[in-house]
N, C-alpha and C. Protein backbone atom coordinates (compact mmCIF):
# COMPACT_ATOMS: atom_id res chain seq x y z
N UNK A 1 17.89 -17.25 -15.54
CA UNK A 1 16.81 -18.12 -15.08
C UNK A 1 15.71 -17.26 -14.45
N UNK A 2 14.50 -17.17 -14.42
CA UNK A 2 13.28 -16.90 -14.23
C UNK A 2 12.93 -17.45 -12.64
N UNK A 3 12.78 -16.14 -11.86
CA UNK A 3 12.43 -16.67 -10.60
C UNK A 3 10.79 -16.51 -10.43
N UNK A 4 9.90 -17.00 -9.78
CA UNK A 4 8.67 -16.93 -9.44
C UNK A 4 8.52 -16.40 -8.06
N UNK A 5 8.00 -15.00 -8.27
CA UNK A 5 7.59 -14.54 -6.87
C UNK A 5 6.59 -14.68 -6.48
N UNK A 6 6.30 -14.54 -4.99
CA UNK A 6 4.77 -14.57 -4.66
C UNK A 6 4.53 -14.40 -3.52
N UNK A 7 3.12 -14.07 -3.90
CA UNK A 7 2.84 -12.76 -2.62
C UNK A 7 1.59 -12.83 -2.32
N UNK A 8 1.27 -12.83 -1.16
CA UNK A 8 -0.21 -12.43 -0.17
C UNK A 8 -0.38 -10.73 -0.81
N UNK A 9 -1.98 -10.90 -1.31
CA UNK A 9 -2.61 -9.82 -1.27
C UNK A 9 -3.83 -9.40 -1.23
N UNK A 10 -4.69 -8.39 -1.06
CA UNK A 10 -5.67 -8.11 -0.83
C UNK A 10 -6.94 -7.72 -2.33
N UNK A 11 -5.87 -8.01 -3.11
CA UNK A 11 -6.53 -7.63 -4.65
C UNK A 11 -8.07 -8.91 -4.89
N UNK A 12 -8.85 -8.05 -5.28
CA UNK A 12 -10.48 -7.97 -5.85
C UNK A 12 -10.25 -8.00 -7.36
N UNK A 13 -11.36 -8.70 -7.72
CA UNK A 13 -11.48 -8.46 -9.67
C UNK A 13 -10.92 -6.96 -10.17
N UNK A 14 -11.91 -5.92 -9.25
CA UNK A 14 -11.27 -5.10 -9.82
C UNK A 14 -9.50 -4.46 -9.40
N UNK A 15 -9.74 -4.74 -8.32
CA UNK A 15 -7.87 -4.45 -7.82
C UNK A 15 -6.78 -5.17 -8.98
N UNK A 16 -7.39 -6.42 -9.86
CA UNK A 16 -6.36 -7.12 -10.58
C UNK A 16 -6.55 -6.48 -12.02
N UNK A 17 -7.75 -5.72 -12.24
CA UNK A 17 -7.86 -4.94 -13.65
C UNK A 17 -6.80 -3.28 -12.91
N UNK A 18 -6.65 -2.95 -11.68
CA UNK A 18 -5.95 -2.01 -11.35
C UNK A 18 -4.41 -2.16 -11.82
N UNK A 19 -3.93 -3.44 -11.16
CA UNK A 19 -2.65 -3.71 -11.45
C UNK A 19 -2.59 -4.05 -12.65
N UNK A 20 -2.76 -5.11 -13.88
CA UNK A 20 -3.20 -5.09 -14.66
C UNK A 20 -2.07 -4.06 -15.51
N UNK A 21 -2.57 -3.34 -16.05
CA UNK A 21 -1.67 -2.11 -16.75
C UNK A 21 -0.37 -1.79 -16.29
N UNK A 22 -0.17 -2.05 -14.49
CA UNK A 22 1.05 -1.53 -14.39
C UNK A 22 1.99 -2.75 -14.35
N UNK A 23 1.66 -4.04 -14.23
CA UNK A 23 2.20 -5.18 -14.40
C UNK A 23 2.87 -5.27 -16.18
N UNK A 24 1.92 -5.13 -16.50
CA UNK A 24 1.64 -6.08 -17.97
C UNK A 24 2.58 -4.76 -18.58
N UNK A 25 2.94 -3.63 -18.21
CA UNK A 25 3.56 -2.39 -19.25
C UNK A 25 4.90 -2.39 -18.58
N UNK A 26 5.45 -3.31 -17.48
CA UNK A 26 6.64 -3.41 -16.99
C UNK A 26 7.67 -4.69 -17.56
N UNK A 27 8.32 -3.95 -19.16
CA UNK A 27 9.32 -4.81 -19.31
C UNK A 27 10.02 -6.25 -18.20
N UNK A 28 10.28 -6.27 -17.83
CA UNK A 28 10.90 -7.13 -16.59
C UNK A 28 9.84 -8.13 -16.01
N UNK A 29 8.67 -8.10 -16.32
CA UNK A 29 7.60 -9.23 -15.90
C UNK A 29 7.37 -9.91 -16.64
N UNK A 30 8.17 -10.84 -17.25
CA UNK A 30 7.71 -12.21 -17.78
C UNK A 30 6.10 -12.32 -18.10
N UNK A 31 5.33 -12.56 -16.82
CA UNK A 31 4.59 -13.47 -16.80
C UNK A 31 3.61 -13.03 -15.54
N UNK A 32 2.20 -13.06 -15.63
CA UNK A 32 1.59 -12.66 -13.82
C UNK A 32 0.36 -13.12 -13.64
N UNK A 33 0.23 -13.60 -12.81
CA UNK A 33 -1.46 -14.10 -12.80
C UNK A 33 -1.62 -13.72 -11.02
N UNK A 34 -2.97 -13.76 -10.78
CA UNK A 34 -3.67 -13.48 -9.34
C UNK A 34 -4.55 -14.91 -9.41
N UNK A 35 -4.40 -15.28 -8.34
CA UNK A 35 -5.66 -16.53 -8.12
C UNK A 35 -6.23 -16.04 -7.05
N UNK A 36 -7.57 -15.43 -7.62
CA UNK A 36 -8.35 -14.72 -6.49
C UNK A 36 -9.41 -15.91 -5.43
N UNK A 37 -9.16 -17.26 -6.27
CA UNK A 37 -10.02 -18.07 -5.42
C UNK A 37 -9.26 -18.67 -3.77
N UNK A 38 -8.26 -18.29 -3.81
CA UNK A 38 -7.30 -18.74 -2.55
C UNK A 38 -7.45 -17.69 -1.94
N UNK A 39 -7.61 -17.88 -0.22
CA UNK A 39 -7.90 -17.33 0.96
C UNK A 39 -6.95 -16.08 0.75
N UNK A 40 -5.96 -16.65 0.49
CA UNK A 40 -4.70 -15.12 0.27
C UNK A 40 -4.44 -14.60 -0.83
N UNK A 41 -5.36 -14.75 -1.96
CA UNK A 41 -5.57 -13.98 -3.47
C UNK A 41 -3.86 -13.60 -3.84
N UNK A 42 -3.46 -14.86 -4.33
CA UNK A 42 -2.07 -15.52 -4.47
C UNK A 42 -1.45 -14.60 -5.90
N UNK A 43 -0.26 -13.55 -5.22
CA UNK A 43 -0.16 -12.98 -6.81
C UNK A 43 0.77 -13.67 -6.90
N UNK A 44 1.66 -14.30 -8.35
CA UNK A 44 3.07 -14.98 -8.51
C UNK A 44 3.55 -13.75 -10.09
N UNK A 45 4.87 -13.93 -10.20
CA UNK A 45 5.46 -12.81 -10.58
C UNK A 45 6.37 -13.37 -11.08
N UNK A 46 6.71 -13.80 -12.97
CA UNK A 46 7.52 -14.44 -13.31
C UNK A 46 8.59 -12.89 -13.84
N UNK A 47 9.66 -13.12 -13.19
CA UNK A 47 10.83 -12.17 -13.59
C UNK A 47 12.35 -12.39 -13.42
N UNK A 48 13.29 -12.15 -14.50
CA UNK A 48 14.92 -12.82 -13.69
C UNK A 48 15.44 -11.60 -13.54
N UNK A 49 14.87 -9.88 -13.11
CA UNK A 49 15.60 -9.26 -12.38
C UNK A 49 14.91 -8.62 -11.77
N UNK A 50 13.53 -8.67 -11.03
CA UNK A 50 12.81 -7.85 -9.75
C UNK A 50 12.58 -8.72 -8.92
N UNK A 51 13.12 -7.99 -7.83
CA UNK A 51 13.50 -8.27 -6.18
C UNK A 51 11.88 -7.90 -5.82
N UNK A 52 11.46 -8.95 -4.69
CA UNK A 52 10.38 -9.32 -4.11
C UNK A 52 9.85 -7.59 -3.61
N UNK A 53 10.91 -7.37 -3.11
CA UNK A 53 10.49 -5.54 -2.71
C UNK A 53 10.08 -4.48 -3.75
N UNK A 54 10.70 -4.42 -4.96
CA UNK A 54 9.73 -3.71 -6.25
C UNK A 54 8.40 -4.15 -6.04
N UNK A 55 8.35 -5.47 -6.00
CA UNK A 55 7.14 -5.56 -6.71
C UNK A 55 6.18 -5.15 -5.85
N UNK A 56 6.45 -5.68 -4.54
CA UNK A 56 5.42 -4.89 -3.28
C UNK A 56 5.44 -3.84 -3.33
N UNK A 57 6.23 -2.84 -3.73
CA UNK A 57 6.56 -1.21 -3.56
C UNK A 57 5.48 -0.97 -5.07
N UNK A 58 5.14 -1.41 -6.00
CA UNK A 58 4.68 -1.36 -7.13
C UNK A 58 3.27 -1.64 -6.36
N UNK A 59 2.86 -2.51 -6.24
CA UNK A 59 1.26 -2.80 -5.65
C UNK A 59 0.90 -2.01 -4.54
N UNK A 60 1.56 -1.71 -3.75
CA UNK A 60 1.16 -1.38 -2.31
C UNK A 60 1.25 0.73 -2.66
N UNK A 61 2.03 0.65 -3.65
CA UNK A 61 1.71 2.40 -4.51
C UNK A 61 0.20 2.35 -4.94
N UNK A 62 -0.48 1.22 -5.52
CA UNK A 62 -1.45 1.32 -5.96
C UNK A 62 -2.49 1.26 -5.35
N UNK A 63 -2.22 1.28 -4.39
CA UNK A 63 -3.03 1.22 -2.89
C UNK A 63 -4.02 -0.33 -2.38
N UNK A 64 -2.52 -1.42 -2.48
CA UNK A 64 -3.40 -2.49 -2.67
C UNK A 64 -2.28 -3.09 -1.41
N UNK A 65 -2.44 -4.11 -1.02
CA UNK A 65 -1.83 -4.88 0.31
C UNK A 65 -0.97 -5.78 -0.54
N UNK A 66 0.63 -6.20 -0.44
CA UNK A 66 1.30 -6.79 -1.04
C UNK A 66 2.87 -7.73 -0.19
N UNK A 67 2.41 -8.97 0.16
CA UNK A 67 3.32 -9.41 0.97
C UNK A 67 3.67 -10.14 0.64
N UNK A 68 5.48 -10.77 0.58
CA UNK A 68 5.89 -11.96 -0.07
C UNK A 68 5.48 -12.97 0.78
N UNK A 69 5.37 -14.08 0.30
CA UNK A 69 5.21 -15.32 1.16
C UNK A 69 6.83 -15.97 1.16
N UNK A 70 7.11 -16.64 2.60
CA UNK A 70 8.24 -17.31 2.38
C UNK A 70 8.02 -18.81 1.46
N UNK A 71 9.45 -19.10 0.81
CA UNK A 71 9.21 -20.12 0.03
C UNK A 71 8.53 -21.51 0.88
């Protein structure tokens, strides 16, 4: 089953063409979108085996701000 993560971040148009490549070339991501129009530029993260901490450890390498939200 496919969990949906999601996360507070600091990503800009261009911060989401940053991630972008390293999202979209990571087997294990389903699925990813940014909704940059919400106050907390809402990333969600369709995957059924990365733990909320990859994925922050993945964004926050890229020098971008990456925090799960509780459900």
């Amino acid at each position: 089953m496919n969990a949906v993560l999601v996360f507070k971040t600091n990503l800009n148009p261009s911060g989401v063409e940053d991630i972008a490549m390293l999202l979209s070339k990571d087997p294990r991501i389903k699925k990813w979108n940014v909704d940059l129009e919400d106050v907390d530029r809402i990333l969600r993260v369709v995957s059924n085996t990365l733990t909320p901490m990859e994925v922050q450890h993945q964004i926050n390498a890229a020098g971008y701000l990456c925090e799960e939200l509780p459900d």
